[in-house]
Each structure stands twice: as structure tokens, then as C-alpha cells.
PDB file of N, CA and C in Angstrom:
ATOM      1  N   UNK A   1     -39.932 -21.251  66.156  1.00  0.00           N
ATOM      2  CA  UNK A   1     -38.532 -21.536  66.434  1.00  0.00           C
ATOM      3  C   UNK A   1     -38.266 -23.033  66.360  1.00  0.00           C
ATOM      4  N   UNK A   2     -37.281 -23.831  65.706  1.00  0.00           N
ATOM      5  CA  UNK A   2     -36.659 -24.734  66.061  1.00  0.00           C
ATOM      6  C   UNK A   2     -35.931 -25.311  67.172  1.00  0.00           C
ATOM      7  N   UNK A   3     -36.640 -26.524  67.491  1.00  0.00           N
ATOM      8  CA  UNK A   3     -36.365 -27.289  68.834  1.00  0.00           C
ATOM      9  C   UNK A   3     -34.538 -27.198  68.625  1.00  0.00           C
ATOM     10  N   UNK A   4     -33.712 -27.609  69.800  1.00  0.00           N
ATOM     11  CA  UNK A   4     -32.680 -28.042  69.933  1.00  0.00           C
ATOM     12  C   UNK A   4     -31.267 -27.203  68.698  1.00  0.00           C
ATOM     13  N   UNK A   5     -31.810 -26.170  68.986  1.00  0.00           N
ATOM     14  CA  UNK A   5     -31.018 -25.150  67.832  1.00  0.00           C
ATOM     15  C   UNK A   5     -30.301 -24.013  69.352  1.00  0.00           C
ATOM     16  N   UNK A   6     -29.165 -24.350  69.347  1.00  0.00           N
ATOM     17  CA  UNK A   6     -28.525 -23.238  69.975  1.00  0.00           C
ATOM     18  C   UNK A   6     -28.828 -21.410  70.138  1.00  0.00           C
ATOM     19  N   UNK A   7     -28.831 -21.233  68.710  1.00  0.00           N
ATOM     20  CA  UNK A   7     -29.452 -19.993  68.959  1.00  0.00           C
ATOM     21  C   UNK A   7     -30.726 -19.560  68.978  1.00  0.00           C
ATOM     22  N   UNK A   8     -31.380 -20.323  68.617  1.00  0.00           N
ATOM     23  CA  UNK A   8     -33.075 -20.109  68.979  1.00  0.00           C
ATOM     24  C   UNK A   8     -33.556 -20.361  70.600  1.00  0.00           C
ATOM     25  N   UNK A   9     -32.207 -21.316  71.231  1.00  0.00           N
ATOM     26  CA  UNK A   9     -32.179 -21.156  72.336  1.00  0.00           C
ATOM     27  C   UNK A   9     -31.688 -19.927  72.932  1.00  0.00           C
ATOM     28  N   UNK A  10     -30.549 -19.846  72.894  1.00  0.00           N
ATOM     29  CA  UNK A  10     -30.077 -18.284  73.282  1.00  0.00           C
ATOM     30  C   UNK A  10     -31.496 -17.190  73.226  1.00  0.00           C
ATOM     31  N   UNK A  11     -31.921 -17.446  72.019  1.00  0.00           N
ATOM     32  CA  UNK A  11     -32.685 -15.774  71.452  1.00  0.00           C
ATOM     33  C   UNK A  11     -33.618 -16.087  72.217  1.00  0.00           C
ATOM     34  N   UNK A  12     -34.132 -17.530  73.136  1.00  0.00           N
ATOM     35  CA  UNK A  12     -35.307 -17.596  73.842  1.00  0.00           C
ATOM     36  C   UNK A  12     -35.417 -17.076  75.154  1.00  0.00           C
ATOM     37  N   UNK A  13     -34.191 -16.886  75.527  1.00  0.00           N
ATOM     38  CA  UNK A  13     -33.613 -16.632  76.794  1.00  0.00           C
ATOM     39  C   UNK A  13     -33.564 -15.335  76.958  1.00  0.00           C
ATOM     40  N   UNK A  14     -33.005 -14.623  75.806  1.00  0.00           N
ATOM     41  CA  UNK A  14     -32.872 -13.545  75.493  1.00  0.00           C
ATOM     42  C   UNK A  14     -34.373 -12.812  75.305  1.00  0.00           C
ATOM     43  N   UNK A  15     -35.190 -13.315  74.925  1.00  0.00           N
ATOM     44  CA  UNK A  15     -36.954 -12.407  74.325  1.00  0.00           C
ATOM     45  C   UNK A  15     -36.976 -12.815  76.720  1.00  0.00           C
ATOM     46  N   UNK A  16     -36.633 -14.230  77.214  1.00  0.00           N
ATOM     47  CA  UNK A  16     -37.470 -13.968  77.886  1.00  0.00           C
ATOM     48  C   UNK A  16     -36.731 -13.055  79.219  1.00  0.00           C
ATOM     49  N   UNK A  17     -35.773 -12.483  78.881  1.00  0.00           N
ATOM     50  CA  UNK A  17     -35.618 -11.118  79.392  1.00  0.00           C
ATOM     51  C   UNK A  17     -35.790  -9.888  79.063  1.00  0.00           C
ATOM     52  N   UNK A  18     -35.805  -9.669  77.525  1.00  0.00           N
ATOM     53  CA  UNK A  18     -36.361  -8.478  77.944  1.00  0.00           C
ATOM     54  C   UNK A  18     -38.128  -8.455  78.157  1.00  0.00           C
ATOM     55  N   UNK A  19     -39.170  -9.905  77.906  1.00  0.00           N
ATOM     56  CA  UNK A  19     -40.026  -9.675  78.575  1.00  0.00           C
ATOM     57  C   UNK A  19     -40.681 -10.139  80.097  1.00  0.00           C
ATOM     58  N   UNK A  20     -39.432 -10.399  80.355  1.00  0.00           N
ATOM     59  CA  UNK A  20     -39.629 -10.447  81.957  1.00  0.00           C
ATOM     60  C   UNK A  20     -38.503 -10.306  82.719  1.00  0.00           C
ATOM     61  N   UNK A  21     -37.831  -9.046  82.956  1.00  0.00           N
ATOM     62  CA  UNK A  21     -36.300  -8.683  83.354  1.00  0.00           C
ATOM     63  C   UNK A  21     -36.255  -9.231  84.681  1.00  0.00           C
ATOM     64  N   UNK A  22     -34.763  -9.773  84.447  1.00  0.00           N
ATOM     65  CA  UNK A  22     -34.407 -10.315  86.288  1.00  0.00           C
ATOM     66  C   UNK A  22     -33.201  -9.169  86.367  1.00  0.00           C
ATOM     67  N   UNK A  23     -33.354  -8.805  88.220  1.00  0.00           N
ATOM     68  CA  UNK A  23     -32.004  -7.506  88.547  1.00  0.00           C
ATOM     69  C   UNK A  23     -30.719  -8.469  88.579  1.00  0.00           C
ATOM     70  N   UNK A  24     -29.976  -7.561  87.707  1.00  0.00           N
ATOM     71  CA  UNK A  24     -28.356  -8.317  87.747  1.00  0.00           C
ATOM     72  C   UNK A  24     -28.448  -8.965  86.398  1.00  0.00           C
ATOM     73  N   UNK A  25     -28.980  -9.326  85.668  1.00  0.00           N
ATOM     74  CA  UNK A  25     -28.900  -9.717  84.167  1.00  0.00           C
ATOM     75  C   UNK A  25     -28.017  -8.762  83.203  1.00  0.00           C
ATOM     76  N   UNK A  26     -27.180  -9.388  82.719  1.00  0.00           N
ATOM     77  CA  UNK A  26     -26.349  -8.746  81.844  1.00  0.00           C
ATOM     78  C   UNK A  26     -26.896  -8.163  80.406  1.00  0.00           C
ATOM     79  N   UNK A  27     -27.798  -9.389  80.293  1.00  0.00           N
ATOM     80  CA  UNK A  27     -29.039  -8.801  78.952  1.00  0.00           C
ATOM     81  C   UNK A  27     -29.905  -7.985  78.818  1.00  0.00           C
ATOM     82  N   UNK A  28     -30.279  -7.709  80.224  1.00  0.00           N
ATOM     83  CA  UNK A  28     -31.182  -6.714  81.213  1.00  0.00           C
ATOM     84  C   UNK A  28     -30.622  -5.495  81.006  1.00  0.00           C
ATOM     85  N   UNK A  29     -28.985  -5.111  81.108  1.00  0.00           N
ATOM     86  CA  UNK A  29     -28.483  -4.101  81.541  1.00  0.00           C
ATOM     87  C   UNK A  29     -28.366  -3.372  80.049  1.00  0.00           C
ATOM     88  N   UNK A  30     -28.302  -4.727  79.036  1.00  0.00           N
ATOM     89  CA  UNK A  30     -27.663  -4.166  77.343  1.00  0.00           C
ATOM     90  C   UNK A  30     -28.933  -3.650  77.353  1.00  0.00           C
ATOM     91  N   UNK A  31     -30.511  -4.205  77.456  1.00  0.00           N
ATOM     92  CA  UNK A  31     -31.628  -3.919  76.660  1.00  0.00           C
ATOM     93  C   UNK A  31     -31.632  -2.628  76.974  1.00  0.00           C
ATOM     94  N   UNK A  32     -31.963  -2.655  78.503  1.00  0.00           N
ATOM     95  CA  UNK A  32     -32.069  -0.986  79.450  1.00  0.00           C
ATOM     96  C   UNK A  32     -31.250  -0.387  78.479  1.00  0.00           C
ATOM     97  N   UNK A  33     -30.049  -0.288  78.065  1.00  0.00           N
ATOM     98  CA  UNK A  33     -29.063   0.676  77.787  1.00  0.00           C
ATOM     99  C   UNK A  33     -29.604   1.066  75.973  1.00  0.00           C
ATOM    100  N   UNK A  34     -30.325   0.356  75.702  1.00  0.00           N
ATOM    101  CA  UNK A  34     -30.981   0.699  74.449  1.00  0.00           C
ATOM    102  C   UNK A  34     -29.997   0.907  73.552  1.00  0.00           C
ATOM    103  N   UNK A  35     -30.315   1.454  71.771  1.00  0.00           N
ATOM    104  CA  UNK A  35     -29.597   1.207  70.830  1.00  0.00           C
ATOM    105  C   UNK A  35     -27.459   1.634  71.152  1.00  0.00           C
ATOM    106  N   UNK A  36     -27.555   2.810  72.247  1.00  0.00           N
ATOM    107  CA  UNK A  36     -26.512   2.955  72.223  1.00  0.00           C
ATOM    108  C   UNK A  36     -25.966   2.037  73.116  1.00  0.00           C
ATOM    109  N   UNK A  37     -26.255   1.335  73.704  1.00  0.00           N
ATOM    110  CA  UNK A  37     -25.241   0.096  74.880  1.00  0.00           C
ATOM    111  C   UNK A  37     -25.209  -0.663  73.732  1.00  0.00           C
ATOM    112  N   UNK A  38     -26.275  -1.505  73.127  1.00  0.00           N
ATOM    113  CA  UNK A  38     -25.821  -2.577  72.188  1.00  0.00           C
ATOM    114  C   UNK A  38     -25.007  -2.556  71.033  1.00  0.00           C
ATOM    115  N   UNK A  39     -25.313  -1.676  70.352  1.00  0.00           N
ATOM    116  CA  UNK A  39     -24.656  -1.215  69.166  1.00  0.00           C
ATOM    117  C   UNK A  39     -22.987  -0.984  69.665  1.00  0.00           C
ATOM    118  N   UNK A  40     -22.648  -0.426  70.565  1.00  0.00           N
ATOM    119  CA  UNK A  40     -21.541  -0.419  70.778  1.00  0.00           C
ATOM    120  C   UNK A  40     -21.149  -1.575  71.071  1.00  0.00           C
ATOM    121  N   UNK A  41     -21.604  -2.424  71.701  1.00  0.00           N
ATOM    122  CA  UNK A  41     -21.155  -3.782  72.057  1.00  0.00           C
ATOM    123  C   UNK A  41     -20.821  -4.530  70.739  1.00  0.00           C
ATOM    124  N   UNK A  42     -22.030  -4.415  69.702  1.00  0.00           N
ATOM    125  CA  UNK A  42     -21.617  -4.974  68.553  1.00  0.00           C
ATOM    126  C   UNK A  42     -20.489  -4.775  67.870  1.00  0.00           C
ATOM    127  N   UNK A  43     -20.219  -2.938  67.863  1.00  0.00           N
ATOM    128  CA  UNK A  43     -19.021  -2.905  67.091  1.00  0.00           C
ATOM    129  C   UNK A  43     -18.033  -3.415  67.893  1.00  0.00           C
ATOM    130  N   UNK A  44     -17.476  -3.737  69.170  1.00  0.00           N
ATOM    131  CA  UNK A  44     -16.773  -4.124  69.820  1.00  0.00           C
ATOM    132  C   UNK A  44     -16.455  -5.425  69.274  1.00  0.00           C
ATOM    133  N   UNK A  45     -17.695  -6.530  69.328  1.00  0.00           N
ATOM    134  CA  UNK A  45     -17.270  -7.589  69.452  1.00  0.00           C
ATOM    135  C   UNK A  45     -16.802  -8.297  67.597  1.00  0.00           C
ATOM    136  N   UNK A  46     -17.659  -7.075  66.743  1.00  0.00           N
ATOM    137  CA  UNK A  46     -17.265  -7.296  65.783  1.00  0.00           C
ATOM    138  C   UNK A  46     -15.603  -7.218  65.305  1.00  0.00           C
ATOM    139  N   UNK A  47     -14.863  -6.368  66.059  1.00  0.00           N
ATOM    140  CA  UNK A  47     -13.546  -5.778  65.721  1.00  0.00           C
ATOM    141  C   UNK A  47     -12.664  -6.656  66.559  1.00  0.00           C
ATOM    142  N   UNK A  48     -13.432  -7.263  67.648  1.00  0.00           N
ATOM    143  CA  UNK A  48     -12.527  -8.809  68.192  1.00  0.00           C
ATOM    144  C   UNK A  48     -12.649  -9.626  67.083  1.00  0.00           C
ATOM    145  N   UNK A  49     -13.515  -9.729  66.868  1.00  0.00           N
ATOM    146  CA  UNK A  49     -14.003 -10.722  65.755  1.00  0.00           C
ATOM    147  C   UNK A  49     -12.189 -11.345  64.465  1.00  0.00           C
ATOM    148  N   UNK A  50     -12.648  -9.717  63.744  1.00  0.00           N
ATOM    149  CA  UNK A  50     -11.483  -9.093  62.828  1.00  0.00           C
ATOM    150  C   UNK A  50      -9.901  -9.818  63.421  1.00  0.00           C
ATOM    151  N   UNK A  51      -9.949  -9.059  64.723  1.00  0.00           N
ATOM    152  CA  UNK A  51      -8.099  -9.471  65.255  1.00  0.00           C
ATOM    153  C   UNK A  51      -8.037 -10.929  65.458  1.00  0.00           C
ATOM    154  N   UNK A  52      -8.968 -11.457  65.922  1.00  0.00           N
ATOM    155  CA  UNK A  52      -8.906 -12.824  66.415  1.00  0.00           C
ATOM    156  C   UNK A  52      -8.798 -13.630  64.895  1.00  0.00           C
ATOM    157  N   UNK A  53      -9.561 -13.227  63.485  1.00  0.00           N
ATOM    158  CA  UNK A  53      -8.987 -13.869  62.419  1.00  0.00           C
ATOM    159  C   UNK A  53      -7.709 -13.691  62.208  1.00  0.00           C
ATOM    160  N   UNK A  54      -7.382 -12.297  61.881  1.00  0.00           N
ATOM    161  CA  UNK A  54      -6.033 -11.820  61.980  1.00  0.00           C
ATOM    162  C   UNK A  54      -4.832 -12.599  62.307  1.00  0.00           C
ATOM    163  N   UNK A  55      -5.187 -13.005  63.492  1.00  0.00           N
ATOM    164  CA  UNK A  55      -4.667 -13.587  64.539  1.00  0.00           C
ATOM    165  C   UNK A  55      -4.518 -15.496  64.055  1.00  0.00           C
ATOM    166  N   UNK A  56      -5.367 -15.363  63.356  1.00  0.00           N
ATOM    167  CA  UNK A  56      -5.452 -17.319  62.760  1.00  0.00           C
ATOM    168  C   UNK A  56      -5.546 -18.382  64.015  1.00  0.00           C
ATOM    169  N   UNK A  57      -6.471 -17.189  65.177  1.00  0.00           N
ATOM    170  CA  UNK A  57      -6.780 -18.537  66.240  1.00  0.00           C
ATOM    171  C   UNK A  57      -8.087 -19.162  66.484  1.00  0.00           C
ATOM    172  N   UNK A  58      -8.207 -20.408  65.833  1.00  0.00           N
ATOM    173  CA  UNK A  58      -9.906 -20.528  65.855  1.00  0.00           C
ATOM    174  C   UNK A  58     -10.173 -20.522  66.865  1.00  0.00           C
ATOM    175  N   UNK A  59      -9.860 -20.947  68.131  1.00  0.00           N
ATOM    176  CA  UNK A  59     -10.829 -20.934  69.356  1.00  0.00           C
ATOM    177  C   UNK A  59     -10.609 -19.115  69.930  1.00  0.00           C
ATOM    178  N   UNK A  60     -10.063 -18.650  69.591  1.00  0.00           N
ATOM    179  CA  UNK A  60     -10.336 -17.116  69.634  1.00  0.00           C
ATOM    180  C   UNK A  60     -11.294 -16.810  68.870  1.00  0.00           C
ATOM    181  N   UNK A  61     -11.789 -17.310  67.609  1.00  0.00           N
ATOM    182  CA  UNK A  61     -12.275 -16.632  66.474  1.00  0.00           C
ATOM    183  C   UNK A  61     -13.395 -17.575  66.872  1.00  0.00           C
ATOM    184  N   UNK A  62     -13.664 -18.592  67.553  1.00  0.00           N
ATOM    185  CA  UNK A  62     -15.260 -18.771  68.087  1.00  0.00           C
ATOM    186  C   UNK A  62     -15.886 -18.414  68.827  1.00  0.00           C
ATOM    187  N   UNK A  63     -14.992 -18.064  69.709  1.00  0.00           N
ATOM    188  CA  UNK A  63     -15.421 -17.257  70.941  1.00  0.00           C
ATOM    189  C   UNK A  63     -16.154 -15.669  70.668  1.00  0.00           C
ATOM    190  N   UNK A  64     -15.055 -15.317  69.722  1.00  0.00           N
ATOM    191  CA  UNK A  64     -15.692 -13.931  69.608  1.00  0.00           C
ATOM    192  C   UNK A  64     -17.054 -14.061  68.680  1.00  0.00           C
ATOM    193  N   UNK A  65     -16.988 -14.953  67.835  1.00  0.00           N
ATOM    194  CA  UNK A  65     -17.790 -15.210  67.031  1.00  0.00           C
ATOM    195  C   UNK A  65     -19.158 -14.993  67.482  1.00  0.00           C
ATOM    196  N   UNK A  66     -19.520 -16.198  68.758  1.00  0.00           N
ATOM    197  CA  UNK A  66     -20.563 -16.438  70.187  1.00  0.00           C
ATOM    198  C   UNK A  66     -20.758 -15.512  70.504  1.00  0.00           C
ATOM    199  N   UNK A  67     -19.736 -14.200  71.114  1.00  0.00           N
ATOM    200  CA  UNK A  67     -19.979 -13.084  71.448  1.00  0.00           C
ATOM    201  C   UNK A  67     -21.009 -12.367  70.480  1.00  0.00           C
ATOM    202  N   UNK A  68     -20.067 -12.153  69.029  1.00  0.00           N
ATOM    203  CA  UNK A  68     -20.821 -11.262  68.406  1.00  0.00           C
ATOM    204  C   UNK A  68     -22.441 -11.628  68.460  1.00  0.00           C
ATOM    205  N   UNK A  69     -22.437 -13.131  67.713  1.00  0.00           N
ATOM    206  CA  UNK A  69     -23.798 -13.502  68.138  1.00  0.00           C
ATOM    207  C   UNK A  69     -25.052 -13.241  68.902  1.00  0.00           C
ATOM    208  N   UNK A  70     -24.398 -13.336  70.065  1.00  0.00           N
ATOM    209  CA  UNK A  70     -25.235 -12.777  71.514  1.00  0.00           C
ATOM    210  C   UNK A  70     -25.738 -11.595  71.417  1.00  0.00           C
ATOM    211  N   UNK A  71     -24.559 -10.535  70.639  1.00  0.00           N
ATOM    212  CA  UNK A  71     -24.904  -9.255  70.681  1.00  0.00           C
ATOM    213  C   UNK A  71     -26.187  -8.707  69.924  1.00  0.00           C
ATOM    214  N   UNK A  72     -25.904  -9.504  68.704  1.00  0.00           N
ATOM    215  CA  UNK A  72     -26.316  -9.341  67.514  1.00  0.00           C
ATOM    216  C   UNK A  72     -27.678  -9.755  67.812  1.00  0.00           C
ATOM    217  N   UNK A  73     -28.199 -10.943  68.721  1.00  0.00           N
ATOM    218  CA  UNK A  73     -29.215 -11.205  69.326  1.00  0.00           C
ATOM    219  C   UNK A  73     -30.044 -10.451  69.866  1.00  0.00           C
ATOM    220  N   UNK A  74     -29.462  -9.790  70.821  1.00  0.00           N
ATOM    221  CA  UNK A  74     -30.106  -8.764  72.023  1.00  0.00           C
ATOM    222  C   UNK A  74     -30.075  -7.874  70.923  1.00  0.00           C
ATOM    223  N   UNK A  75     -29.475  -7.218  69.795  1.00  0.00           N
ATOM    224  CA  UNK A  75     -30.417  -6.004  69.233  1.00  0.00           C
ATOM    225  C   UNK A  75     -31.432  -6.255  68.471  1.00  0.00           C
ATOM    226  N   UNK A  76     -31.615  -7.875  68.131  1.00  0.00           N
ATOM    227  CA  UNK A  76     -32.609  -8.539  67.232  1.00  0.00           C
ATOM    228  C   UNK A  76     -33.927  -8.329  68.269  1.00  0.00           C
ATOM    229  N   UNK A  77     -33.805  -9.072  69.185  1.00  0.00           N
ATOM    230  CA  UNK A  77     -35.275  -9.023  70.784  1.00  0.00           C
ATOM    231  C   UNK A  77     -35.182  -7.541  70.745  1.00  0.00           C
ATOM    232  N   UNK A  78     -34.419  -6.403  71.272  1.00  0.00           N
ATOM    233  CA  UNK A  78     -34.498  -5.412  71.512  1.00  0.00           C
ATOM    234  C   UNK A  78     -35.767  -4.555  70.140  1.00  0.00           C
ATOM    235  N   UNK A  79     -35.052  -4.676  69.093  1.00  0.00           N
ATOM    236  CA  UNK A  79     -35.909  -4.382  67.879  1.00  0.00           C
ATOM    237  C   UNK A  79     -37.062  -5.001  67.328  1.00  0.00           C
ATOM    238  N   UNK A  80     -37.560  -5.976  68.044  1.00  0.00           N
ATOM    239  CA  UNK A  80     -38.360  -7.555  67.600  1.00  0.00           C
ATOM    240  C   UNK A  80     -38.595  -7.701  66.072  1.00  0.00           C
ATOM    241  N   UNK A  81     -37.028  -8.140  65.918  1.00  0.00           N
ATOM    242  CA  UNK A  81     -36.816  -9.339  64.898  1.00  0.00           C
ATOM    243  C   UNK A  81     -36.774 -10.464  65.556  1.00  0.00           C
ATOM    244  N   UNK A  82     -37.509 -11.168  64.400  1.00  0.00           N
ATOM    245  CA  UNK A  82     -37.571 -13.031  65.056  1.00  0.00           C
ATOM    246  C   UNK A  82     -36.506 -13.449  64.320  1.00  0.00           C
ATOM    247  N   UNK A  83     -35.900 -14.228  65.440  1.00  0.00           N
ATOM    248  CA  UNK A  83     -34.662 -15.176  64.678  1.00  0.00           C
ATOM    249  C   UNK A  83     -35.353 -15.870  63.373  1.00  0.00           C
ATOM    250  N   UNK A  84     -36.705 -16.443  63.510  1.00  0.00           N
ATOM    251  CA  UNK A  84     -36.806 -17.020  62.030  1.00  0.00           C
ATOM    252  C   UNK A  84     -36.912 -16.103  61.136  1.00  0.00           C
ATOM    253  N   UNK A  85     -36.797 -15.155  61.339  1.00  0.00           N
ATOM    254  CA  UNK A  85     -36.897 -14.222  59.658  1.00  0.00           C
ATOM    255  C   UNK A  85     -35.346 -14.215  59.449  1.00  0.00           C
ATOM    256  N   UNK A  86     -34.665 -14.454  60.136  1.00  0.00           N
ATOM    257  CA  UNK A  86     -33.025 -14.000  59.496  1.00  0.00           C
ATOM    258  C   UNK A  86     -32.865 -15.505  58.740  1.00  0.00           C
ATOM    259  N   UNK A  87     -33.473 -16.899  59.638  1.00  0.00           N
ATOM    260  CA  UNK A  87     -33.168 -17.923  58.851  1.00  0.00           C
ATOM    261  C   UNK A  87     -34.216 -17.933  57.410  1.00  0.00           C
ATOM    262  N   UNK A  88     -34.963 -17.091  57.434  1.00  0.00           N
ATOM    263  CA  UNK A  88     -35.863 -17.056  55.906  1.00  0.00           C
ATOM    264  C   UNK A  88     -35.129 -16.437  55.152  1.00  0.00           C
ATOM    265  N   UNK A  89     -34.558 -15.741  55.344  1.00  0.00           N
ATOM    266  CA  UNK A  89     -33.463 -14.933  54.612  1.00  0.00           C
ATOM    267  C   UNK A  89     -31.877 -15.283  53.912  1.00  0.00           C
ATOM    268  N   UNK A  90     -31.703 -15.923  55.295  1.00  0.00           N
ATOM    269  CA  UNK A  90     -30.676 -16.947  54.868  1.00  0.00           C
ATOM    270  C   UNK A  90     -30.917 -18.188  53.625  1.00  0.00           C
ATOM    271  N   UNK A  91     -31.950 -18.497  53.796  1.00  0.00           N
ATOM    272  CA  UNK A  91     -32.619 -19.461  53.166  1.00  0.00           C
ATOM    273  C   UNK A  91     -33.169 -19.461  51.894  1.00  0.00           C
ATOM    274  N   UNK A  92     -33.095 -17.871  51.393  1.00  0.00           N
ATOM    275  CA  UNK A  92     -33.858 -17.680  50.649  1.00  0.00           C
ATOM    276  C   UNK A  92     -32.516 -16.960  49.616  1.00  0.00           C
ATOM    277  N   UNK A  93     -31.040 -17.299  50.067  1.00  0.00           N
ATOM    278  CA  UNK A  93     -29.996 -16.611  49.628  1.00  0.00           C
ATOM    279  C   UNK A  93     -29.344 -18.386  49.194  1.00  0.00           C
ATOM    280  N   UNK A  94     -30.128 -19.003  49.451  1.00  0.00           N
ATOM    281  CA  UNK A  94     -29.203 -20.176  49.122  1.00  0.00           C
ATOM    282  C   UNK A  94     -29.066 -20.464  47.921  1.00  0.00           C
TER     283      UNK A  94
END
């Protein structure tokens, strides 16, 4: 992982709950809830995503953005994908 990278931070936070759960964690509650809690969350935050362009409000459309992110995160740890394979991928589309 890359030092001082936001989401490699997030996703670190994120691996280190689901391998060491704290009670009351919100990431805790998505992992527990397995493909069907997250996945729904995703399509959720994806379809904010949509209105908030719609909508032509960027600080709406970052926010949800972050959201989706997060989500999109916790099914990455949940499934163990490493964030660096999505940036090899990315990388490899350039």
C-alpha cells in the first residue's frame, strides 16, 4: 500500500476491522451483514451518486462519491481484494 494515500488509508482501517472487529462499528455491522448488507449499500450509494450529478452539485456529488467509495471498499476487504490490484488495473488501462 501507499503511504499518505487516502484510500489505502480508509481500506486500512477497513481490513483492520474486519480483522479485528470493535462492537458498534458501522463497518463491523456492513461486513457481519455479508454480500447482502453491502451490495445493497452500494446500489444505494451508487443511485445518490446518479441524482447528485443530475443535480450539478459538486459537493453533493463528492460526498456521495466518498460514500460510494467506502462501500465499494468494505466489499473489496469483505472479498479480499487488495486495493493495489484495482490500482494495477487502473494502471494498466492507462
Amino acid at each position: 500500500m501507499t503511504a499518505n494515500d487516502p484510500l489505502n488509508e480508509l481500506f486500512a482501517v477497513i481490513l483492520d476491522r474486519r480483522d479485528r472487529p470493535k462492537e458498534g462499528s458501522y463497518t463491523c455491522q456492513l461486513l457481519s451483514g455479508g454480500d447482502n448488507k453491502i451490495l445493497k449499500k452500494i446500489g444505494e450509494e451508487s443511485a445518490e451518486v446518479v441524482m447528485a450529478c443530475k443535480d450539478d452539485d459538486p459537493d453533493a456529488i463528492a460526498a456521495e462519491v466518498a460514500d460510494l467509495f467506502y462501500h465499494t471498499l468494505v466489499a473489496m476487504a469483505y472479498h479480499h481484494v487488495d486495493l493495489d490490484l484495482v490500482y494495477q488495473k487502473l494502471a494498466a488501462r492507462r
